[in-house]
N, C-alpha and C. Protein backbone atom coordinates (compact mmCIF):
# COMPACT_ATOMS: atom_id res chain seq x y z
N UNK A 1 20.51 1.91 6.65
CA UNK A 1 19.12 1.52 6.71
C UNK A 1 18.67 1.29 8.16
N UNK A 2 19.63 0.99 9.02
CA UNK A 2 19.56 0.61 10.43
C UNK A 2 18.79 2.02 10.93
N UNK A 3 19.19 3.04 10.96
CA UNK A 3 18.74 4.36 11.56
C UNK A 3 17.04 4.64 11.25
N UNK A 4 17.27 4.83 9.74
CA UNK A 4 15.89 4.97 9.16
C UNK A 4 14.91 3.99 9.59
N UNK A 5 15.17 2.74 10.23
CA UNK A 5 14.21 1.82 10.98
C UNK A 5 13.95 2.36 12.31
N UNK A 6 14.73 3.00 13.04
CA UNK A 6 15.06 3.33 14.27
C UNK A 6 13.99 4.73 14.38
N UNK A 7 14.20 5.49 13.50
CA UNK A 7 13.02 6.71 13.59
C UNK A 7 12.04 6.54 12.81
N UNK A 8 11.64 5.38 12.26
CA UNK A 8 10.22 5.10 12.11
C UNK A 8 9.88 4.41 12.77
N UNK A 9 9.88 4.08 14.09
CA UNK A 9 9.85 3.07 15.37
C UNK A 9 9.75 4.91 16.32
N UNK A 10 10.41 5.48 16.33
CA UNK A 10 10.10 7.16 16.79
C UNK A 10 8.94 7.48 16.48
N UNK A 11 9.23 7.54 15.37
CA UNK A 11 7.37 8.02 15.11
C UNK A 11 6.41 7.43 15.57
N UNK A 12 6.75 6.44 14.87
CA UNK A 12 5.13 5.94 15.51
C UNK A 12 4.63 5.67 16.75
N UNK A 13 6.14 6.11 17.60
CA UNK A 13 5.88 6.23 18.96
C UNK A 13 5.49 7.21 18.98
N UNK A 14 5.53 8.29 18.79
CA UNK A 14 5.12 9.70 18.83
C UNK A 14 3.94 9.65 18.39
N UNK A 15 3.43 9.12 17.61
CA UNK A 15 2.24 9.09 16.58
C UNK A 15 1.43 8.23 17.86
N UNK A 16 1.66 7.20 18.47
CA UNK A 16 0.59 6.56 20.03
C UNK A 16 0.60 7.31 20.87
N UNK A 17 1.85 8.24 21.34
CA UNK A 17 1.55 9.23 22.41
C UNK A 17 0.89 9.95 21.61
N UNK A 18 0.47 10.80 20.82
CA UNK A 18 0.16 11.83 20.52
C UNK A 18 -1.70 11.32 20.52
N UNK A 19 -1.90 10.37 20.33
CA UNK A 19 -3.09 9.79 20.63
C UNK A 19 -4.15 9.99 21.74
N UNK A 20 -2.72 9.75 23.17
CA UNK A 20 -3.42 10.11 24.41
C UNK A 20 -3.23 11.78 24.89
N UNK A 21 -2.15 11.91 24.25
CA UNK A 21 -2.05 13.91 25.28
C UNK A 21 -3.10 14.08 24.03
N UNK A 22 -3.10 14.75 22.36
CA UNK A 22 -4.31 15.42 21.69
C UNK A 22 -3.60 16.84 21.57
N UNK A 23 -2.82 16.78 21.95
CA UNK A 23 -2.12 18.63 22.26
C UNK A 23 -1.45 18.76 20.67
N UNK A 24 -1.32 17.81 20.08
CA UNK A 24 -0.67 17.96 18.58
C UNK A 24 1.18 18.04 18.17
N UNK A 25 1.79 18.36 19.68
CA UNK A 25 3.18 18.46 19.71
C UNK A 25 3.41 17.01 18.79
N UNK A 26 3.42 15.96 19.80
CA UNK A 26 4.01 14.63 19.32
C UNK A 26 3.91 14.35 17.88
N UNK A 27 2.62 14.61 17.81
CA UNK A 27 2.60 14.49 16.50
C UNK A 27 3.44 15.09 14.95
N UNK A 28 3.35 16.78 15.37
CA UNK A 28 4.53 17.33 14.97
C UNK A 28 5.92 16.96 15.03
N UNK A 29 6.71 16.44 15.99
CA UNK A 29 7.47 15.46 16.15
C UNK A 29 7.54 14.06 15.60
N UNK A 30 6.38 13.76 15.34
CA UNK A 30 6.25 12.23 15.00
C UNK A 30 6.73 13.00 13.07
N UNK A 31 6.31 13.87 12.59
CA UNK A 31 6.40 14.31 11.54
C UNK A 31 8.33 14.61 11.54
N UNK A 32 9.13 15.27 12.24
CA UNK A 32 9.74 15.50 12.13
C UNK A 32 10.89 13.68 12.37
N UNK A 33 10.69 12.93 12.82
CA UNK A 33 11.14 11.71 13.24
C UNK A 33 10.78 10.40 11.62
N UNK A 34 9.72 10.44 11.23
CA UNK A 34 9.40 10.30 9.85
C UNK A 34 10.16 10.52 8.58
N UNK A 35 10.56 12.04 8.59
CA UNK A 35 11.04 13.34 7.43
C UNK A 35 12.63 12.70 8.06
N UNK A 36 13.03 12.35 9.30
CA UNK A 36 14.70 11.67 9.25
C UNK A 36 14.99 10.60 8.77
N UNK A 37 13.84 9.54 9.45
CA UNK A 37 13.89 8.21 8.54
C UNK A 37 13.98 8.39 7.66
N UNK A 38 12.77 9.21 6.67
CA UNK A 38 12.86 8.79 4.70
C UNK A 38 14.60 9.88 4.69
N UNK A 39 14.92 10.34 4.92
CA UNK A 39 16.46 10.97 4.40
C UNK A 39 17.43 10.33 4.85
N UNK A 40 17.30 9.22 6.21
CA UNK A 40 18.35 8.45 6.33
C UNK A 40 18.08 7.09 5.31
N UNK A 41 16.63 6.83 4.79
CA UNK A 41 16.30 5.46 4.08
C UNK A 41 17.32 6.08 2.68
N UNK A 42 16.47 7.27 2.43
CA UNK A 42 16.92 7.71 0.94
C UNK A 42 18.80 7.92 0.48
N UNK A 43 19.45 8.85 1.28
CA UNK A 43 20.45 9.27 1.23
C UNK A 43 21.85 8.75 1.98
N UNK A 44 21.00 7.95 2.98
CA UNK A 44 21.77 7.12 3.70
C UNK A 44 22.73 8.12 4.75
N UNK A 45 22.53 8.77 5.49
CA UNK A 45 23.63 10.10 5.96
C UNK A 45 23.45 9.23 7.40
N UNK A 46 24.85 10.14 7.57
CA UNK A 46 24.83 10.13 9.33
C UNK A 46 23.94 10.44 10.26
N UNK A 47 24.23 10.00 11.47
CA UNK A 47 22.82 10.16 12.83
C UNK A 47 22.53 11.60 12.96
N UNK A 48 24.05 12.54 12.88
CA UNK A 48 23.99 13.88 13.25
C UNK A 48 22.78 14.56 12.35
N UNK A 49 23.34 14.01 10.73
CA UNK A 49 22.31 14.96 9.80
C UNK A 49 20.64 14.56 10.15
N UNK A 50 20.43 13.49 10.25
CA UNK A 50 18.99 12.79 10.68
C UNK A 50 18.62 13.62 12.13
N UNK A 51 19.64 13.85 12.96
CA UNK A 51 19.01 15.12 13.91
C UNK A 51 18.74 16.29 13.65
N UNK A 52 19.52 16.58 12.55
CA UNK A 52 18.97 17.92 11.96
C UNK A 52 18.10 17.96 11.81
N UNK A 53 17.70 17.23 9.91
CA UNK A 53 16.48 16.81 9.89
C UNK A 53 15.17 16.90 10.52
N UNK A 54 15.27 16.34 11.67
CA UNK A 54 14.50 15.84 13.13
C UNK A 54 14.20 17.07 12.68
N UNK A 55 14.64 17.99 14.12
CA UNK A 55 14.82 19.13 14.51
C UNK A 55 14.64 20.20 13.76
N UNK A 56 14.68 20.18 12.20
CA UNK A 56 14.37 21.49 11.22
C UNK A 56 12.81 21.20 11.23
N UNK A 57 12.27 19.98 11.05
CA UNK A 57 11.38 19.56 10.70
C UNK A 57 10.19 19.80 11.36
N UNK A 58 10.49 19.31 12.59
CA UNK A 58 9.79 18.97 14.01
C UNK A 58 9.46 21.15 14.34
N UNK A 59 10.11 21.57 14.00
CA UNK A 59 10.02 23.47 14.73
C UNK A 59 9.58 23.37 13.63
N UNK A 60 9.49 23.45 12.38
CA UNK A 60 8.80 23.84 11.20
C UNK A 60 7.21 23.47 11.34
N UNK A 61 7.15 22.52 11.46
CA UNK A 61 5.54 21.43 11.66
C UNK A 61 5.24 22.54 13.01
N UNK A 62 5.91 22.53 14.44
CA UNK A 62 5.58 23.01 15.25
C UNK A 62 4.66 24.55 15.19
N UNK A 63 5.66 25.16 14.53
CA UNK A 63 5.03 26.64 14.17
C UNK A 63 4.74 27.47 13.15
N UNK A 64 4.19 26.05 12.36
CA UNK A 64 3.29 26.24 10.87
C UNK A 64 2.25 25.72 11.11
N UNK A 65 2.27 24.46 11.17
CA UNK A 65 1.33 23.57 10.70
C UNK A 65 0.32 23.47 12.20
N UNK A 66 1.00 23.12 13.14
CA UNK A 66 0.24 23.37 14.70
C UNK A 66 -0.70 24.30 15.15
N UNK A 67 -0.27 25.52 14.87
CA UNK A 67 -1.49 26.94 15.23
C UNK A 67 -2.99 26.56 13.98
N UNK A 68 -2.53 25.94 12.69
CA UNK A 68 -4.03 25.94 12.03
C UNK A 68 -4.14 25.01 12.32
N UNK A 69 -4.01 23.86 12.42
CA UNK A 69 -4.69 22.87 12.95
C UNK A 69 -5.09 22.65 14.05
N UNK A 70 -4.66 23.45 15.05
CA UNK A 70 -5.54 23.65 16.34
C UNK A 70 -6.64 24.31 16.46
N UNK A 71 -6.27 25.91 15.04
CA UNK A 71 -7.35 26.60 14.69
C UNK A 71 -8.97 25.94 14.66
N UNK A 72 -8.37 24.98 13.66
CA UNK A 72 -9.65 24.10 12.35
C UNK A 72 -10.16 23.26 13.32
N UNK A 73 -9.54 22.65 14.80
CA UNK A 73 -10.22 22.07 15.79
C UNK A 73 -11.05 22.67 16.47
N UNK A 74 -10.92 23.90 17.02
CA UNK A 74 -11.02 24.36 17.89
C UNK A 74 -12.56 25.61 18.00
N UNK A 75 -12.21 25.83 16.47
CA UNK A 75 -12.80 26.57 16.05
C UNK A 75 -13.92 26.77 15.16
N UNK A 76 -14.70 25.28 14.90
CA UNK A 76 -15.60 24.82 14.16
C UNK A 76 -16.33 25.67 14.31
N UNK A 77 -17.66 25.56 13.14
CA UNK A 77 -18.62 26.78 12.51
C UNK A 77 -19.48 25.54 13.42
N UNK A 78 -20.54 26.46 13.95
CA UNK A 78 -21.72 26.36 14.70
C UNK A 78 -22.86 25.95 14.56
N UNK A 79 -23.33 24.57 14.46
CA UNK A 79 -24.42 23.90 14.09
C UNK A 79 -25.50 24.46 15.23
N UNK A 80 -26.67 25.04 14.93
CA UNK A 80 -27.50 25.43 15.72
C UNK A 80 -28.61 23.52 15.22
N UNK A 81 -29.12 23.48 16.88
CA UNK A 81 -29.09 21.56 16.52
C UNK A 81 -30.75 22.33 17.97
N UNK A 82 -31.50 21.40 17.40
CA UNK A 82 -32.12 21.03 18.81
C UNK A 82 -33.32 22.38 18.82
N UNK A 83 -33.72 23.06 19.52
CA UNK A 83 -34.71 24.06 19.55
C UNK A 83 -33.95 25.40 19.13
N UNK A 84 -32.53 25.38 18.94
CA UNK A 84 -31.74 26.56 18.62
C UNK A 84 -32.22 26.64 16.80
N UNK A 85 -32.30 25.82 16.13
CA UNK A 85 -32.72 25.17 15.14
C UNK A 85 -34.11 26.33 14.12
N UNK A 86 -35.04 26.20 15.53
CA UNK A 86 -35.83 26.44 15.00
C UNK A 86 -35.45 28.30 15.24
N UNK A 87 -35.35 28.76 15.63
CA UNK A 87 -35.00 30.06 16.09
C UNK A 87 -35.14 31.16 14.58
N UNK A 88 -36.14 31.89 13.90
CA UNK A 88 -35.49 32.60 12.78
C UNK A 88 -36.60 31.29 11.75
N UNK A 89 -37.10 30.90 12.28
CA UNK A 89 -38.67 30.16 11.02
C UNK A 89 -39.78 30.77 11.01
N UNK A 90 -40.34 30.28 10.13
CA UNK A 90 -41.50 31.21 9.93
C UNK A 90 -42.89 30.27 9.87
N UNK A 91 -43.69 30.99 10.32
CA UNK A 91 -44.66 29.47 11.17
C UNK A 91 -46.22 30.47 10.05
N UNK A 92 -47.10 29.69 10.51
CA UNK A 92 -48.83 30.24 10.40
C UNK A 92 -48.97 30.39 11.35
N UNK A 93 -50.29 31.16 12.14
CA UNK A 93 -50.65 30.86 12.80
C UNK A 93 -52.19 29.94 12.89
N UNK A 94 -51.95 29.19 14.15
CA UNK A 94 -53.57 28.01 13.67
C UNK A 94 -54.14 28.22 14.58
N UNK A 95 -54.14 29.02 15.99
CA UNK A 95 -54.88 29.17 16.99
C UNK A 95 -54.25 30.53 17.25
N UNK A 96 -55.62 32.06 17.15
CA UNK A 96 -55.33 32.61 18.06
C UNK A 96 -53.95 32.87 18.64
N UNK A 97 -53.40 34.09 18.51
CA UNK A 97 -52.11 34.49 19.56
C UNK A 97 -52.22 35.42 20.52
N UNK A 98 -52.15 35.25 21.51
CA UNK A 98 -51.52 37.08 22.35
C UNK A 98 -50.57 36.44 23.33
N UNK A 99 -50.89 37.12 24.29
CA UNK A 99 -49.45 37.27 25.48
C UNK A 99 -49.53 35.80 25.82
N UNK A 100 -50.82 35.20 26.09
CA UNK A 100 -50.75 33.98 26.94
C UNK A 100 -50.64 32.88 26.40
N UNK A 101 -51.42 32.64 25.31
CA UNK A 101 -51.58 31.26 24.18
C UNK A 101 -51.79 31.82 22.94
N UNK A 102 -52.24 30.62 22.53
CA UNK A 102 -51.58 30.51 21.14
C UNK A 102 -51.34 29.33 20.49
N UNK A 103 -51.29 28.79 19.02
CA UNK A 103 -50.89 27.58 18.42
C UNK A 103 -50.49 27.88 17.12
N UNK A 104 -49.08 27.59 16.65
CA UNK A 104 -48.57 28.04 15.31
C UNK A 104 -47.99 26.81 14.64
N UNK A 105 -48.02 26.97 13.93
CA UNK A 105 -47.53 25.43 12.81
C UNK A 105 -46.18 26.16 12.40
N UNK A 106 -45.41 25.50 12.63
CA UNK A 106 -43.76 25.40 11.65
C UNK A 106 -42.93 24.14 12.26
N UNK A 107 -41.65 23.52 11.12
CA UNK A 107 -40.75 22.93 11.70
C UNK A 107 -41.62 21.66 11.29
N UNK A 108 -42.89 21.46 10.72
CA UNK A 108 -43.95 20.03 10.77
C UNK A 108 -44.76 19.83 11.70
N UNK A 109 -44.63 20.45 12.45
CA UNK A 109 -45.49 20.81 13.58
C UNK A 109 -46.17 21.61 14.26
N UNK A 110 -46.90 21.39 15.00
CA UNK A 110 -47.83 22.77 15.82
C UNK A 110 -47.08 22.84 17.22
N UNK A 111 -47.05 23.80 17.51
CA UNK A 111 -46.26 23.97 18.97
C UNK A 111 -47.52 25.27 19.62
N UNK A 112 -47.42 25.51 20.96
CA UNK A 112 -48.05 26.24 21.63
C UNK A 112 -47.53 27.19 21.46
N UNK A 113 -47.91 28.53 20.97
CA UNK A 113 -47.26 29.70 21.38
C UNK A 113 -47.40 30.79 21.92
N UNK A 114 -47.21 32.18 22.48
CA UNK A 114 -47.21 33.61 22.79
C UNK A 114 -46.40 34.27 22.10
N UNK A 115 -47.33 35.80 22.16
CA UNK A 115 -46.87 36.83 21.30
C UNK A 115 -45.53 37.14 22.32
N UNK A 116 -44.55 38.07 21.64
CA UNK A 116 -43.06 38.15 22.38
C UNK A 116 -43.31 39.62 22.71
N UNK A 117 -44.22 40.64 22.49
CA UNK A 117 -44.61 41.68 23.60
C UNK A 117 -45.70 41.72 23.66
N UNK A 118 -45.55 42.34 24.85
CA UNK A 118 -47.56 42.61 25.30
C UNK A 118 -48.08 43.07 24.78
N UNK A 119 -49.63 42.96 24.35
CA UNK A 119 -50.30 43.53 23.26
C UNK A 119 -50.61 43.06 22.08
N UNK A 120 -49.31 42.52 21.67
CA UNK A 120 -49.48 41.75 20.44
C UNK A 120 -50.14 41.27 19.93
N UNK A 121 -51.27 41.23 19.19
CA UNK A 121 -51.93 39.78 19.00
C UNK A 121 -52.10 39.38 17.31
N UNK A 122 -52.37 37.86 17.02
CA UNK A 122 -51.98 37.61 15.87
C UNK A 122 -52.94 36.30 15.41
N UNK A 123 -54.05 37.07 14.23
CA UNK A 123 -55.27 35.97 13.89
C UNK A 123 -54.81 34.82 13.42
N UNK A 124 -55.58 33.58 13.41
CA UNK A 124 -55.04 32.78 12.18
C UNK A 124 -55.02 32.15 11.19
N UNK A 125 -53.76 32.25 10.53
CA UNK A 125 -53.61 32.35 9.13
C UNK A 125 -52.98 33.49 8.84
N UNK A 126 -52.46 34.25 9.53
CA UNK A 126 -51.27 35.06 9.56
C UNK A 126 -49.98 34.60 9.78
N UNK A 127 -48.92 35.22 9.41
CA UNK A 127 -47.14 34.28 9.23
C UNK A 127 -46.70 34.87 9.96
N UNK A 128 -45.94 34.62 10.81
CA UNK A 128 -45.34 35.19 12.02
C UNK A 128 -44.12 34.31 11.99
N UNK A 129 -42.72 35.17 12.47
CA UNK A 129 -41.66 34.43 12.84
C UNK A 129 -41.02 33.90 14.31
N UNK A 130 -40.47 32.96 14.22
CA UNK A 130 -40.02 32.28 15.78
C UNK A 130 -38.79 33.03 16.21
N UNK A 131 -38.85 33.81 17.35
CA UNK A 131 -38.33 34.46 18.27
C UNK A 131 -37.74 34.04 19.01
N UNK A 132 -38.06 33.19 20.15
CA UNK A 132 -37.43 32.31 20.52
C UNK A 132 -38.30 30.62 20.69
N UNK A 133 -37.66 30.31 21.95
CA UNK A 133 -38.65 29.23 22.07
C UNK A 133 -38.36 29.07 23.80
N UNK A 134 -39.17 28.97 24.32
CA UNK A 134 -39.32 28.96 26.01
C UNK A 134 -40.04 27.51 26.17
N UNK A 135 -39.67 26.80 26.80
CA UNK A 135 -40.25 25.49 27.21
C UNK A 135 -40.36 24.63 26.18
N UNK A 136 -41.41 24.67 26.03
CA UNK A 136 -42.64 23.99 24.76
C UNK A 136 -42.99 24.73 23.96
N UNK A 137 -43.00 26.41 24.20
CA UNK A 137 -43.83 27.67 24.03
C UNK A 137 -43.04 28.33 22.76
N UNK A 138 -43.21 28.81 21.74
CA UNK A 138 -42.75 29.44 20.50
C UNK A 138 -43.53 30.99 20.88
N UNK A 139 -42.21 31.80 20.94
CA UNK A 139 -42.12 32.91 21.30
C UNK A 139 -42.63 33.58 19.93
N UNK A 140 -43.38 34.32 19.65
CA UNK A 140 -43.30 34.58 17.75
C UNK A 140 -43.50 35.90 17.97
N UNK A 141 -43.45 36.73 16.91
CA UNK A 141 -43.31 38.16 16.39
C UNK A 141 -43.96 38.16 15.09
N UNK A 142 -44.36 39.55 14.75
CA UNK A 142 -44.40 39.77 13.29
C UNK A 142 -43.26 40.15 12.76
N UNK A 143 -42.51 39.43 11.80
CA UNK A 143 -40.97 40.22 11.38
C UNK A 143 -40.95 40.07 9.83
């Protein structure tokens, strides 16, 4: 029982470092230091087999479990937040559009806008979509 106290005192050292590096090793380790304790709590074996253990454990976690979970960090799906948001809405128009001004309602609001090529122009009470957004300014199109 002495051992199995000894690498759960490992771990959870591993488990505080792994806190400050974030790189995910320790932690994998802290997994493999864990998986020796419960087989030295359970089975009671020698230090050698509890290094095994360790060590089967710790490369297993390392180069399984490590690459997706760095994946699933790293690699989050893309909240468009903020004026990216509005990008792809579909507005009225409430004032007049062409190249220079303009006023379109979407999003709950009226924003200033211009047509997104020259020429363009767009009465209102016509639906037009947001193109981009420049400043303050809602870029719109007919789409």
């Amino acid at each position: 029982m002495g051992s199995a106290l000894i690498w759960l005192v490992v771990g959870l050292i591993f488990i505080g470092a792994e806190v400050l590096s974030g790189d995910l090793i320790l932690l994998m380790l802290a997994g493999g230091a864990l998986s020796a304790g419960a087989v030295s709590a359970v089975l009671d074996t020698p230090l050698w087999v509890d290094g095994v253990v360790f060590a089967a454990v710790s490369l297993l976690l390392v180069f399984t479990v490590r690459p997706v979970a760095k994946r699933h960090m790293y690699n989050r799906p893309r909240l468009a937040t903020n004026t990216e948001g509005l990008i792809g809405q579909h507005g009225v128009v409430v004032a007049a559009i062409d190249d220079h001004s303009g006023q379109v309602r979407f999003g709950g609001g009226v924003w200033s806008a211009r047509a997104a090529h020259p020429g363009d122009r767009f009465a209102e009470g016509e639906s037009v979509t947001i193109l981009e957004i420049d400043g303050a300014t809602a870029v719109v199109w007919k789409g």
